[in-house]
C-alpha atoms as a PDB file:
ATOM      1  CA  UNK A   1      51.713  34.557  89.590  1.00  0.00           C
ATOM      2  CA  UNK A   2      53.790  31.651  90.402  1.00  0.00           C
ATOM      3  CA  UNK A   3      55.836  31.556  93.307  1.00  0.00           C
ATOM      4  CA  UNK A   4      59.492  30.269  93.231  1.00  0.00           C
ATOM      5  CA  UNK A   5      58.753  27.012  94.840  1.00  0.00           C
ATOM      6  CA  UNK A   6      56.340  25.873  92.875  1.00  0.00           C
ATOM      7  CA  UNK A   7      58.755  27.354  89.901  1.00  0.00           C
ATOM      8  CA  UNK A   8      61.735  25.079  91.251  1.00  0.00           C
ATOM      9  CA  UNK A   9      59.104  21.775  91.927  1.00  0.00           C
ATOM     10  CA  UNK A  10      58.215  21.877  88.554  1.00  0.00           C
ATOM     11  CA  UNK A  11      61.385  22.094  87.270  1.00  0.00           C
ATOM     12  CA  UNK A  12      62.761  19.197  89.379  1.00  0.00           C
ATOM     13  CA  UNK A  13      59.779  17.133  88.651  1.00  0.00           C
ATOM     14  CA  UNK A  14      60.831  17.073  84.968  1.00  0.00           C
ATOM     15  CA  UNK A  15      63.975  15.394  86.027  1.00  0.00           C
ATOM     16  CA  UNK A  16      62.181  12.724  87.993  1.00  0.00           C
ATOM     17  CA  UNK A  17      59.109  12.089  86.410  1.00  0.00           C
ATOM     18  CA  UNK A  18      58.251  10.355  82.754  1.00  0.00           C
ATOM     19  CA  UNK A  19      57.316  13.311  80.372  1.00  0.00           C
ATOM     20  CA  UNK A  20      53.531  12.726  80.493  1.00  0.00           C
ATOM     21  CA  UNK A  21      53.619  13.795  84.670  1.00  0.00           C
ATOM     22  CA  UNK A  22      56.229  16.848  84.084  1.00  0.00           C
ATOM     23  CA  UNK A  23      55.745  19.925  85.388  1.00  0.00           C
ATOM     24  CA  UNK A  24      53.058  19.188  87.784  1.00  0.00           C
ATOM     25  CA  UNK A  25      53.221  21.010  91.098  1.00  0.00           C
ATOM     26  CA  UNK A  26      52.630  19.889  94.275  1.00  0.00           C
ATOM     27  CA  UNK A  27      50.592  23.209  95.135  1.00  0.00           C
ATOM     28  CA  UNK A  28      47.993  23.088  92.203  1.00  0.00           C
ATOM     29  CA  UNK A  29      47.279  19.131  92.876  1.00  0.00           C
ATOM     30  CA  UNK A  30      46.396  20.399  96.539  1.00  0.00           C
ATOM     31  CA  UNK A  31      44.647  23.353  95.998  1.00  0.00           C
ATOM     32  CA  UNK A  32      42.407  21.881  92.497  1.00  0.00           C
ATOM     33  CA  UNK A  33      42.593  17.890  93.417  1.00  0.00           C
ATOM     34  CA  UNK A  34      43.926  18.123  89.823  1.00  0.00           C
ATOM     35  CA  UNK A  35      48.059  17.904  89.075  1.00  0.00           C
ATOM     36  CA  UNK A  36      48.570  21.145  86.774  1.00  0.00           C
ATOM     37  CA  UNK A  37      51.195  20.675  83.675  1.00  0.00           C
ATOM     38  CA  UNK A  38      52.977  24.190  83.735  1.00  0.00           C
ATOM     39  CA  UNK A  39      55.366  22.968  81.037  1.00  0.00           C
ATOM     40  CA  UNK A  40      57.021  20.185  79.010  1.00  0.00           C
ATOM     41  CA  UNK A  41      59.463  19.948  77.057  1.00  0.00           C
ATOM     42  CA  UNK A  42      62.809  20.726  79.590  1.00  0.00           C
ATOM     43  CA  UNK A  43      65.807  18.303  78.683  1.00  0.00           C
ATOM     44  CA  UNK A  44      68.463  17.609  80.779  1.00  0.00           C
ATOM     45  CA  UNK A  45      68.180  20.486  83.446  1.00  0.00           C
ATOM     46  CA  UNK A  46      71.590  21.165  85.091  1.00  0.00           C
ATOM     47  CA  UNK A  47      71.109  24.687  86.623  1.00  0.00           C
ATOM     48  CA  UNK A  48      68.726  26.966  87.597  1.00  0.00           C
ATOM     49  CA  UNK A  49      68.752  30.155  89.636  1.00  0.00           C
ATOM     50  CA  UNK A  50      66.122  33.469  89.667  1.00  0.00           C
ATOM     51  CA  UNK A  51      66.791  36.613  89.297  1.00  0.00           C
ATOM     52  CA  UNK A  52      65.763  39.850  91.044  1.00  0.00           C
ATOM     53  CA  UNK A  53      62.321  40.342  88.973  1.00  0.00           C
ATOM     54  CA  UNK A  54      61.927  36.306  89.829  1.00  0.00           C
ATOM     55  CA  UNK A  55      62.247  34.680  86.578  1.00  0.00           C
ATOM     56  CA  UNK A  56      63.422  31.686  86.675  1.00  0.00           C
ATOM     57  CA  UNK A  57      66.872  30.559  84.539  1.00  0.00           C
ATOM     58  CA  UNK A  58      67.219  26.912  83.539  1.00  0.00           C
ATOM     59  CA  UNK A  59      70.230  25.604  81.993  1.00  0.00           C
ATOM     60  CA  UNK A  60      69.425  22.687  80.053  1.00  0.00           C
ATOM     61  CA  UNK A  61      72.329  20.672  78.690  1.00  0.00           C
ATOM     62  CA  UNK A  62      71.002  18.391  75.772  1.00  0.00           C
ATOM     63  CA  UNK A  63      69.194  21.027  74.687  1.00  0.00           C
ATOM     64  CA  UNK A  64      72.277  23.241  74.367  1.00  0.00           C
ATOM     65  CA  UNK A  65      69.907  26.247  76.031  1.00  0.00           C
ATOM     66  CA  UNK A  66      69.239  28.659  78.712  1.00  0.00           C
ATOM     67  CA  UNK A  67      65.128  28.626  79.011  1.00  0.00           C
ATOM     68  CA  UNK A  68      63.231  31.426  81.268  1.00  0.00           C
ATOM     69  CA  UNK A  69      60.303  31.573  82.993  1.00  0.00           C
ATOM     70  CA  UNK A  70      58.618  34.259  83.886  1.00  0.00           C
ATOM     71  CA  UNK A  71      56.445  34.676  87.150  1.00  0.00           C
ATOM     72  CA  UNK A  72      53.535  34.327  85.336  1.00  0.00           C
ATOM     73  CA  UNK A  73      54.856  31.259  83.822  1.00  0.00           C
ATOM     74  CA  UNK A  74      55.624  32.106  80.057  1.00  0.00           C
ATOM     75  CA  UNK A  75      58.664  30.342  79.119  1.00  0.00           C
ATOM     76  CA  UNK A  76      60.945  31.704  76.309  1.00  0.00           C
ATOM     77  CA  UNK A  77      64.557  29.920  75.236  1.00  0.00           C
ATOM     78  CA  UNK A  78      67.297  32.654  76.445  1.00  0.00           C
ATOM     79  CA  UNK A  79      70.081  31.669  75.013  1.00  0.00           C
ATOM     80  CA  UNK A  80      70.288  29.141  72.418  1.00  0.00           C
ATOM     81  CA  UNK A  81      73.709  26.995  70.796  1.00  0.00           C
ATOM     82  CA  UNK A  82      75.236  27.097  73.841  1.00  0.00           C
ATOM     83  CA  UNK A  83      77.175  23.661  73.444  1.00  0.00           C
ATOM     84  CA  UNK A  84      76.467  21.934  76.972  1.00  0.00           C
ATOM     85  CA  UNK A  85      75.830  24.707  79.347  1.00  0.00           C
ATOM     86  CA  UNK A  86      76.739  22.699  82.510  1.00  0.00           C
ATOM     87  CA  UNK A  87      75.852  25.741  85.229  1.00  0.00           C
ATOM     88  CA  UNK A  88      74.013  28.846  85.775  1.00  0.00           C
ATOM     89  CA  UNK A  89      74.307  31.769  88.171  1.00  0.00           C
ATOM     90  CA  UNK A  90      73.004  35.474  88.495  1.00  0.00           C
ATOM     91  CA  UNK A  91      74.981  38.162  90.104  1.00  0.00           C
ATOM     92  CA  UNK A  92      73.417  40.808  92.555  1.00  0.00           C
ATOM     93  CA  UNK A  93      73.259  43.141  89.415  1.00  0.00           C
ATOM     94  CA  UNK A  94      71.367  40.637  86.661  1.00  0.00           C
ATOM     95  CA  UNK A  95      74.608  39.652  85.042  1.00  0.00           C
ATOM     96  CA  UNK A  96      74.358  35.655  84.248  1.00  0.00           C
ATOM     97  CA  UNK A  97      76.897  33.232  83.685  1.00  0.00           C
ATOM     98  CA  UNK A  98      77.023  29.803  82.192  1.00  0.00           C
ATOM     99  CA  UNK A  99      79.375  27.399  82.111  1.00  0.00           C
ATOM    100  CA  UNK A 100      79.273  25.678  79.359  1.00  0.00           C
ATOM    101  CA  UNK A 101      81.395  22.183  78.057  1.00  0.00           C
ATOM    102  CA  UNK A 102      82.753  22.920  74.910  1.00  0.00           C
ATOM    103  CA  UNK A 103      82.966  26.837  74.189  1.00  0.00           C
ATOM    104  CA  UNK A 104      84.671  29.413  75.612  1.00  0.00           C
ATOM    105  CA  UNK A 105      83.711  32.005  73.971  1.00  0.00           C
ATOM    106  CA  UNK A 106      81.950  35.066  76.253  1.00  0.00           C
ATOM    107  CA  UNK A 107      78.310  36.470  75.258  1.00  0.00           C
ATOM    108  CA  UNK A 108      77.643  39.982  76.734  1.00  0.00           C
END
């Protein structure tokens, strides 16, 4: 199981890093001597938030898709042609919400 803040490291580390380090938390280089490549592949990451089973939400906007991550680090696209989404929340009852540049339609 991975734990939230190696979840959110890895997610910032895609914004900061050249593709070919993403995704490489600070936790598994420590604990291995080895950097670990959870994923690849996130573009433009805007928003993130968990929710209360501790997946992890990632809004990424060039990608025009909501990708999750579950705590045992499979990652599935959530939402797809979502035209920008520029922000991401989760309410105390699951509900998410994504703002989003160009559409205003709502998705239940």
């Amino acid at each position: 199981m991975i734990d939230r803040r190696s979840m959110l490291s890895a997610i910032i580390s895609t914004a900061l890093v050249p593709p070919s380090l993403a995704m490489i938390t600070p936790a598994a280089a420590q604990s291995t001597n080895r950097a670990e490549r959870l994923w690849t592949g996130f573009s433009s990451v805007v928003g993130i938030a968990f929710d209360k089973s501790g997946n992890l939400y990632a809004a990424e906007w060039s990608a025009d898709r909501i990708s999750r991550v579950e705590s045992d680090g499979k990652r599935t696209t959530f939402a797809g042609d979502l035209s920008g989404p520029s922000g991401l929340a989760i309410d105390a009852e699951g509900n998410i919400y994504v703002g989003s540049r160009g559409s205003r339609r709502q998705r239940g």
